[in-house]
C-alpha atoms as a PDB file:
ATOM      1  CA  UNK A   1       7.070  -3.477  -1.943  1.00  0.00           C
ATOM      2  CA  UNK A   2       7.175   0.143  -3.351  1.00  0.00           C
ATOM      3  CA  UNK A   3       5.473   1.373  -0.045  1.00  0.00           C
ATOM      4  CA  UNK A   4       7.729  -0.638   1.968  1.00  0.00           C
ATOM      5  CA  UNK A   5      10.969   1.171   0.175  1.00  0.00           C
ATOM      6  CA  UNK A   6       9.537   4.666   0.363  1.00  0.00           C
ATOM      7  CA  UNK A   7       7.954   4.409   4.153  1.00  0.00           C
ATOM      8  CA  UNK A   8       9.358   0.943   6.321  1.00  0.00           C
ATOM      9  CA  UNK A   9      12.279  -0.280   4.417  1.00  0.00           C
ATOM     10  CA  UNK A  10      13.505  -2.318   7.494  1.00  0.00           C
ATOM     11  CA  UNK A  11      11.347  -4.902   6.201  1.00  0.00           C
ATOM     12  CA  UNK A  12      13.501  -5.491   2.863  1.00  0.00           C
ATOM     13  CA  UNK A  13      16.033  -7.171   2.542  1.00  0.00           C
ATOM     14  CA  UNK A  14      19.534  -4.890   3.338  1.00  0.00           C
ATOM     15  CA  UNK A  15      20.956  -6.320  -0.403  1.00  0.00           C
ATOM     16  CA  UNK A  16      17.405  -5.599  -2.187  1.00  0.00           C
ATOM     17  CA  UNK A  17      16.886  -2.195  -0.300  1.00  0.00           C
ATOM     18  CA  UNK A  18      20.523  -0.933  -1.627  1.00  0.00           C
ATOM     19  CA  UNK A  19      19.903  -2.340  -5.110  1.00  0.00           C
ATOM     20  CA  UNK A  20      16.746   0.177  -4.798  1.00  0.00           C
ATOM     21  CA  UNK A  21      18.590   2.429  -3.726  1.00  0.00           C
ATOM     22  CA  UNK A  22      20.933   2.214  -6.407  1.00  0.00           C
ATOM     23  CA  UNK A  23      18.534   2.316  -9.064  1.00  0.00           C
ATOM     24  CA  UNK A  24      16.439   5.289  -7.836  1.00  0.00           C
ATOM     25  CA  UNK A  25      20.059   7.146  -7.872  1.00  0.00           C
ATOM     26  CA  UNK A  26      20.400   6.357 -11.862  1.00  0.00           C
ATOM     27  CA  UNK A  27      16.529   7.009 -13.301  1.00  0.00           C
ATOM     28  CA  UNK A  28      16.872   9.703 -16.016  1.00  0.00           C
ATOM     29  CA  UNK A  29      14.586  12.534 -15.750  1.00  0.00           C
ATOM     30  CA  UNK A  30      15.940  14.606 -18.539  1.00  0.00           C
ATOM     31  CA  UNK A  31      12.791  13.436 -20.758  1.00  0.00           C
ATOM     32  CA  UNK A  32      10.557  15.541 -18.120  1.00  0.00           C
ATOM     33  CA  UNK A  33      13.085  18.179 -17.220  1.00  0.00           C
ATOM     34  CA  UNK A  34      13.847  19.099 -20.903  1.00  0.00           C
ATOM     35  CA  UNK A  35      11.132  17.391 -23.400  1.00  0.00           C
ATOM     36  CA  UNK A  36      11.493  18.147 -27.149  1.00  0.00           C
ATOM     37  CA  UNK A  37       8.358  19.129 -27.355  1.00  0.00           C
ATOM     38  CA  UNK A  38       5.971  21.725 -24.863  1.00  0.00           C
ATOM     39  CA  UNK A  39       3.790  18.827 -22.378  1.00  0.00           C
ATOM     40  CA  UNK A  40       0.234  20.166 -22.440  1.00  0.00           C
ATOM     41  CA  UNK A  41      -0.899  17.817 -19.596  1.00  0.00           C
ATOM     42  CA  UNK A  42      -2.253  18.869 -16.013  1.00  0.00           C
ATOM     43  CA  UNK A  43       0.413  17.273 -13.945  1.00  0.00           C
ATOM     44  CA  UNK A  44       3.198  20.026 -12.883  1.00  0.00           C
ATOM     45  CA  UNK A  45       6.853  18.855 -13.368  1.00  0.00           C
ATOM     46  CA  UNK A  46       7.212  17.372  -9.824  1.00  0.00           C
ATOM     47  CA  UNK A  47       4.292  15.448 -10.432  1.00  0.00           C
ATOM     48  CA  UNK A  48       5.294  13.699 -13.615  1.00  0.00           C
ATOM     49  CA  UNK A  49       8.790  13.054 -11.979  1.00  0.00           C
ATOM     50  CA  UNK A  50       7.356  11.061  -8.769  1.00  0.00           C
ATOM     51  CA  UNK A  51       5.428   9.214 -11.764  1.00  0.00           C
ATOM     52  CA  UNK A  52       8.099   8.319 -13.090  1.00  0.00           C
ATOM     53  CA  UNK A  53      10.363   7.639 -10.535  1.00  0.00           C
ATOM     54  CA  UNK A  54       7.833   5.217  -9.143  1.00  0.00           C
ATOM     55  CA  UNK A  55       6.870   3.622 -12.533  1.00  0.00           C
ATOM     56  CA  UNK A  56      10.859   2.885 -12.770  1.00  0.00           C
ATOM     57  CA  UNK A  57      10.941   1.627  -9.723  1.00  0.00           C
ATOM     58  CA  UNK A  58       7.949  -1.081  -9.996  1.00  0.00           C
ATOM     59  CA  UNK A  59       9.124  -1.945 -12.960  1.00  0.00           C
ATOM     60  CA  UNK A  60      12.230  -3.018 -11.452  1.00  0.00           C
ATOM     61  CA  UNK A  61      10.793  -4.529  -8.355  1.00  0.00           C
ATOM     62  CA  UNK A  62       8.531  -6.579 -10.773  1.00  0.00           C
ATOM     63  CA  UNK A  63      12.035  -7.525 -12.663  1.00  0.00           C
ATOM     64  CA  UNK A  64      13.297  -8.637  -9.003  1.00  0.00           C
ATOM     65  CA  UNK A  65       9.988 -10.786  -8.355  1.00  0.00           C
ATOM     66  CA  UNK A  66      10.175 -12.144 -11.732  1.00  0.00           C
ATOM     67  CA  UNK A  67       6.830 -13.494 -13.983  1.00  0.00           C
ATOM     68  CA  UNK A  68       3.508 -14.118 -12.091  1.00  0.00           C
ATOM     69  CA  UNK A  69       2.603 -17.551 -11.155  1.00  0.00           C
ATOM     70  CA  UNK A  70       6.379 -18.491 -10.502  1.00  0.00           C
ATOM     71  CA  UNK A  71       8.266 -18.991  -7.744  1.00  0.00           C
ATOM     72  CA  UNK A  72      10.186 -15.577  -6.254  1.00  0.00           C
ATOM     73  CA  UNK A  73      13.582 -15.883  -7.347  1.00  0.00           C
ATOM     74  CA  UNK A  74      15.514 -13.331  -4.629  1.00  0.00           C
ATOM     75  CA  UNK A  75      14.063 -12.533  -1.607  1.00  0.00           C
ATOM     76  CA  UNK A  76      12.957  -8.680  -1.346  1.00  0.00           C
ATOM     77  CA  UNK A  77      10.782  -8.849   2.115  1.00  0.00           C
ATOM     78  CA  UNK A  78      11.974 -10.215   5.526  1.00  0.00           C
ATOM     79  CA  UNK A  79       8.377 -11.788   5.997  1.00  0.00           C
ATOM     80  CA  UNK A  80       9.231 -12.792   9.623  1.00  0.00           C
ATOM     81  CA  UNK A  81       9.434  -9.383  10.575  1.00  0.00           C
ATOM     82  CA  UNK A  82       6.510  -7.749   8.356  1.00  0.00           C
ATOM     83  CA  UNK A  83       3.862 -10.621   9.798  1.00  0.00           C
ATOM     84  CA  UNK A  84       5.255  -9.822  13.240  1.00  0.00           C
ATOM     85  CA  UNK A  85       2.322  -7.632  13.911  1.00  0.00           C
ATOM     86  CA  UNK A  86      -0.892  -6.934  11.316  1.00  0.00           C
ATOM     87  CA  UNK A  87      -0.559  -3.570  11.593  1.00  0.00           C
ATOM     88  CA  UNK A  88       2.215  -2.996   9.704  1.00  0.00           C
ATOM     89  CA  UNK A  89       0.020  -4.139   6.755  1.00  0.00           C
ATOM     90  CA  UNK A  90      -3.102  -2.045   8.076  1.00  0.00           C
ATOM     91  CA  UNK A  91      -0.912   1.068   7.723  1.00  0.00           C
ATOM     92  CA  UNK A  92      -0.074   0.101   4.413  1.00  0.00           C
ATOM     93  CA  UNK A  93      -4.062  -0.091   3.901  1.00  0.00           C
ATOM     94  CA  UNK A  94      -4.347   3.450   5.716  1.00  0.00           C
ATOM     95  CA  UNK A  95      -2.960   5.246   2.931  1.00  0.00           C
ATOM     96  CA  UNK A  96      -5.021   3.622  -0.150  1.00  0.00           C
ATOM     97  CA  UNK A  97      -7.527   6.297  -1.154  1.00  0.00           C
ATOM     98  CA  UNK A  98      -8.788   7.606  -4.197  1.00  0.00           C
ATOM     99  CA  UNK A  99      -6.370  10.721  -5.643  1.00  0.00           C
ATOM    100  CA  UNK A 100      -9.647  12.691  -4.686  1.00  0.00           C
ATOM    101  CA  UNK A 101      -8.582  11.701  -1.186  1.00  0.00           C
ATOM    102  CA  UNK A 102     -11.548   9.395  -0.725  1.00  0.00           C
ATOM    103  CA  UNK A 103     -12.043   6.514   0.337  1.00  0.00           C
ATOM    104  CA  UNK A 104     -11.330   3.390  -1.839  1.00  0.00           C
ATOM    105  CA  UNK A 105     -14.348   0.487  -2.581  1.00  0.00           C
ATOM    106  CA  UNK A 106     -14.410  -2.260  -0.046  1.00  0.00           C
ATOM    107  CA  UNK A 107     -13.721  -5.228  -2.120  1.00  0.00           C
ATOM    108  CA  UNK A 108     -10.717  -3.006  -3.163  1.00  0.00           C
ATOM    109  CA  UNK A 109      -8.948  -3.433   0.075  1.00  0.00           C
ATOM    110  CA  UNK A 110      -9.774  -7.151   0.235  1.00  0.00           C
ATOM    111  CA  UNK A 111      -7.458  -6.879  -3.317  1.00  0.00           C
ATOM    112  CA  UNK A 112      -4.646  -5.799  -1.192  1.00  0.00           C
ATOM    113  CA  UNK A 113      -4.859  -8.820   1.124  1.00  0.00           C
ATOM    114  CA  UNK A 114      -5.393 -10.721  -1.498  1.00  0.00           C
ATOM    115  CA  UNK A 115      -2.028  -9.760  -2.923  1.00  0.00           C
ATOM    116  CA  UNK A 116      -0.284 -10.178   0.382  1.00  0.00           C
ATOM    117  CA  UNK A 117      -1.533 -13.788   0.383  1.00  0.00           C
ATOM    118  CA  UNK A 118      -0.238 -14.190  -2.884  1.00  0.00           C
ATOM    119  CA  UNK A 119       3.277 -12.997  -2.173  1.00  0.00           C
ATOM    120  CA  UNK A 120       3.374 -15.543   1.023  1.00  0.00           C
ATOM    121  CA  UNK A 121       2.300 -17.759  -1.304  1.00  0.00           C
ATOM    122  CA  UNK A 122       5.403 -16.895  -4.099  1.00  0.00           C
ATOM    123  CA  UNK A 123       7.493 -17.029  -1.425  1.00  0.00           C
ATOM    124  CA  UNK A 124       6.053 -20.435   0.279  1.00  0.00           C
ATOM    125  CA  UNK A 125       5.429 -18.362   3.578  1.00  0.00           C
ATOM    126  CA  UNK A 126       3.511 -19.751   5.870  1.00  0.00           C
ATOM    127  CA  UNK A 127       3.063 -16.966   8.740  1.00  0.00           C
ATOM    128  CA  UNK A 128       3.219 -17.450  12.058  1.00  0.00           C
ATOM    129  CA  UNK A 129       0.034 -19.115  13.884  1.00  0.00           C
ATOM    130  CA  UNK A 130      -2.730 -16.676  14.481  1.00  0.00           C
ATOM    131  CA  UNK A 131      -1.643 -13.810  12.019  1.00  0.00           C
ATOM    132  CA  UNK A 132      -4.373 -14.422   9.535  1.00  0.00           C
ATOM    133  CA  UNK A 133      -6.884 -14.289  12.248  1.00  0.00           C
ATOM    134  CA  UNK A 134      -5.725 -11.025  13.261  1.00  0.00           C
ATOM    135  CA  UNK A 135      -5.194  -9.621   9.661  1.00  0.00           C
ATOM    136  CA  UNK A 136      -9.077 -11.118   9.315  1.00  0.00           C
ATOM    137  CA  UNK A 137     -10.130  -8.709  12.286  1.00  0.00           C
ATOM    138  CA  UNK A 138      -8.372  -5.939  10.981  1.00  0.00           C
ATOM    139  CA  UNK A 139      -9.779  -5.791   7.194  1.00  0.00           C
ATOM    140  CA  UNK A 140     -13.187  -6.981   8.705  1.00  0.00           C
ATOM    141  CA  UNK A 141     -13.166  -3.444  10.418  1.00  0.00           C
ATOM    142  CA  UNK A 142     -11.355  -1.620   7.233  1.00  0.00           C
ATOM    143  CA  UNK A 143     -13.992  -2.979   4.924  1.00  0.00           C
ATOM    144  CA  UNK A 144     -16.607  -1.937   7.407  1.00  0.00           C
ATOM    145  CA  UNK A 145     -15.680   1.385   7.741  1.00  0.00           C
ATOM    146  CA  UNK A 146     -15.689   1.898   4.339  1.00  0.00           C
ATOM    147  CA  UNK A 147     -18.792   0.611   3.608  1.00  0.00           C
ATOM    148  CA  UNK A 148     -20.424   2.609   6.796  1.00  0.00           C
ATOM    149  CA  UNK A 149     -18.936   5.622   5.127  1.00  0.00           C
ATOM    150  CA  UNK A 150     -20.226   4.765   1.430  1.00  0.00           C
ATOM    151  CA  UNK A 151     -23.671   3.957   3.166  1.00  0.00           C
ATOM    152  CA  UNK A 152     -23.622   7.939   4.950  1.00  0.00           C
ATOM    153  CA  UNK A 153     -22.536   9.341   1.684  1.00  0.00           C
ATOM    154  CA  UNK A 154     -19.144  10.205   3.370  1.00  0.00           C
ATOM    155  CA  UNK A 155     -15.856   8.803   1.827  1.00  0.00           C
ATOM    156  CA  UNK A 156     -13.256  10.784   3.262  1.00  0.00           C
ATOM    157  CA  UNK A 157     -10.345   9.480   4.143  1.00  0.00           C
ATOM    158  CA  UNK A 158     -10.717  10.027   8.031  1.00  0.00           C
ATOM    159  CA  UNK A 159     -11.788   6.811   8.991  1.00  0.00           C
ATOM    160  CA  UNK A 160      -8.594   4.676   7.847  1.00  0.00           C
ATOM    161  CA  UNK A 161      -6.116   7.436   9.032  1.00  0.00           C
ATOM    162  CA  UNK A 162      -7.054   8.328  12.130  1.00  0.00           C
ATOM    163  CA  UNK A 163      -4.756   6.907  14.979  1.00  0.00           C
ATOM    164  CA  UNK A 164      -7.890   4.997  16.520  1.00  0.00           C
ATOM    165  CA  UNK A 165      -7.568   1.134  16.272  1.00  0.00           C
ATOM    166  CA  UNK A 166      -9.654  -0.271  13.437  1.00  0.00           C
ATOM    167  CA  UNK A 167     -10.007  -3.349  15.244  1.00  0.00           C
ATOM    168  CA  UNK A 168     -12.856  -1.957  17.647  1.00  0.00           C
ATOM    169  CA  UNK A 169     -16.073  -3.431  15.710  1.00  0.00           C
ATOM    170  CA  UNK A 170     -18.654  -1.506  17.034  1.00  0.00           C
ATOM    171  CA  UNK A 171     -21.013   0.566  15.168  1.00  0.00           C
ATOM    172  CA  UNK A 172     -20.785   3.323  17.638  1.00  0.00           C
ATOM    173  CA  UNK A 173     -16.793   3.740  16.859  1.00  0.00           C
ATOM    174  CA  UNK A 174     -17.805   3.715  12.917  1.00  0.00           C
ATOM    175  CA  UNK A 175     -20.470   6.345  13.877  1.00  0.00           C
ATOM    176  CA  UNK A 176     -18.328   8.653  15.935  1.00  0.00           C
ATOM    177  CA  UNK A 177     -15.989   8.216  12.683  1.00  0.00           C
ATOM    178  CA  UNK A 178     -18.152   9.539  10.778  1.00  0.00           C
ATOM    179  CA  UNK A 179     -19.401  11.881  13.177  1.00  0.00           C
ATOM    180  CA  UNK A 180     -16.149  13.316  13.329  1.00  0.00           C
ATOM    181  CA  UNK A 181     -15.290  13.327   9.569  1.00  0.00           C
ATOM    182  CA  UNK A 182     -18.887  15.399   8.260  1.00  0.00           C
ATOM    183  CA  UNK A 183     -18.512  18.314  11.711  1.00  0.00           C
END
């Protein structure tokens, strides 16, 4: 949901989108800005504030959603719109790497499908006929990719970023991927 408010928030909710709105406006960084005592860390100032801010705001959005294993109290995502097309979720999935830049374990990925189940399932979504099929294709070739590029010793980021469709399921396309990352 996070992703969603920073990158597509046309698929919240206009009330939940302004309430995040509203509560990114208020977060305090005067703890950062001016800290009693001298931060010895690595992260530089900026870096500790987009922390922050997102820390504040999934905490809030988790406040919203209310405690795991219940039913969603508000809703936060128009699901109708955001299962209109699997690739809305895929480009979600295209920026999970590693901070290094690489890219993330398979099963890792299969994690963040898992979660999307389990929000349809929060929210008693059932999406439209054929989606899961198609979200099966696409992860299928995420999860492939990622393991071709663990297997090659290459786990750049390349492969789930670049504006080629990750449905093709050849080995030549995960080749030429690779290919393309190591030259």
């Amino acid at each position: 949901i996070f992703y969603l408010y920073e990158n597509n928030h046309q698929f919240l909710y206009d009330e939940f989108y302004r309430e995040l709105r509203q509560v990114d406006s208020i977060i305090n960084y005067d703890h950062i800005t001016h800290p009693r005592r001298c931060y010895n860390g690595n992260w530089t100032e900026e870096e500790r504030i987009a922390k922050h801010r997102e820390h504040y705001l999934r905490t809030h959005i988790c406040t919203v959603l209310g405690e795991a294993g219940t039913r969603a109290t508000r809703q936060t995502i128009d699901l109708d719109a955001f299962t209109d097309d699997p690739e809305h979720f895929v480009s979600f999935i295209r920026t999970r790497v590693q901070d290094t830049g690489e890219l993330m374990k398979p099963g890792v990925y299969g994690g963040y499908k898992s979660n999307l189940m389990f929000l349809f399932k929060r929210y008693r979504y059932i999406p439209r006929a054929g989606y899961s099929v198609e979200l099966k294709e696409y992860m299928d070739g995420v999860k492939r990719i990622a393991n071709e590029a663990r297997a090659a010793g290459e786990v750049s980021a390349y492969c789930l970023i670049c504006e080629d469709s990750l449905l093709m399921k050849t080995t030549q396309y995960v080749i030429m991927c690779i290919i393309h990352v190591l030259s």
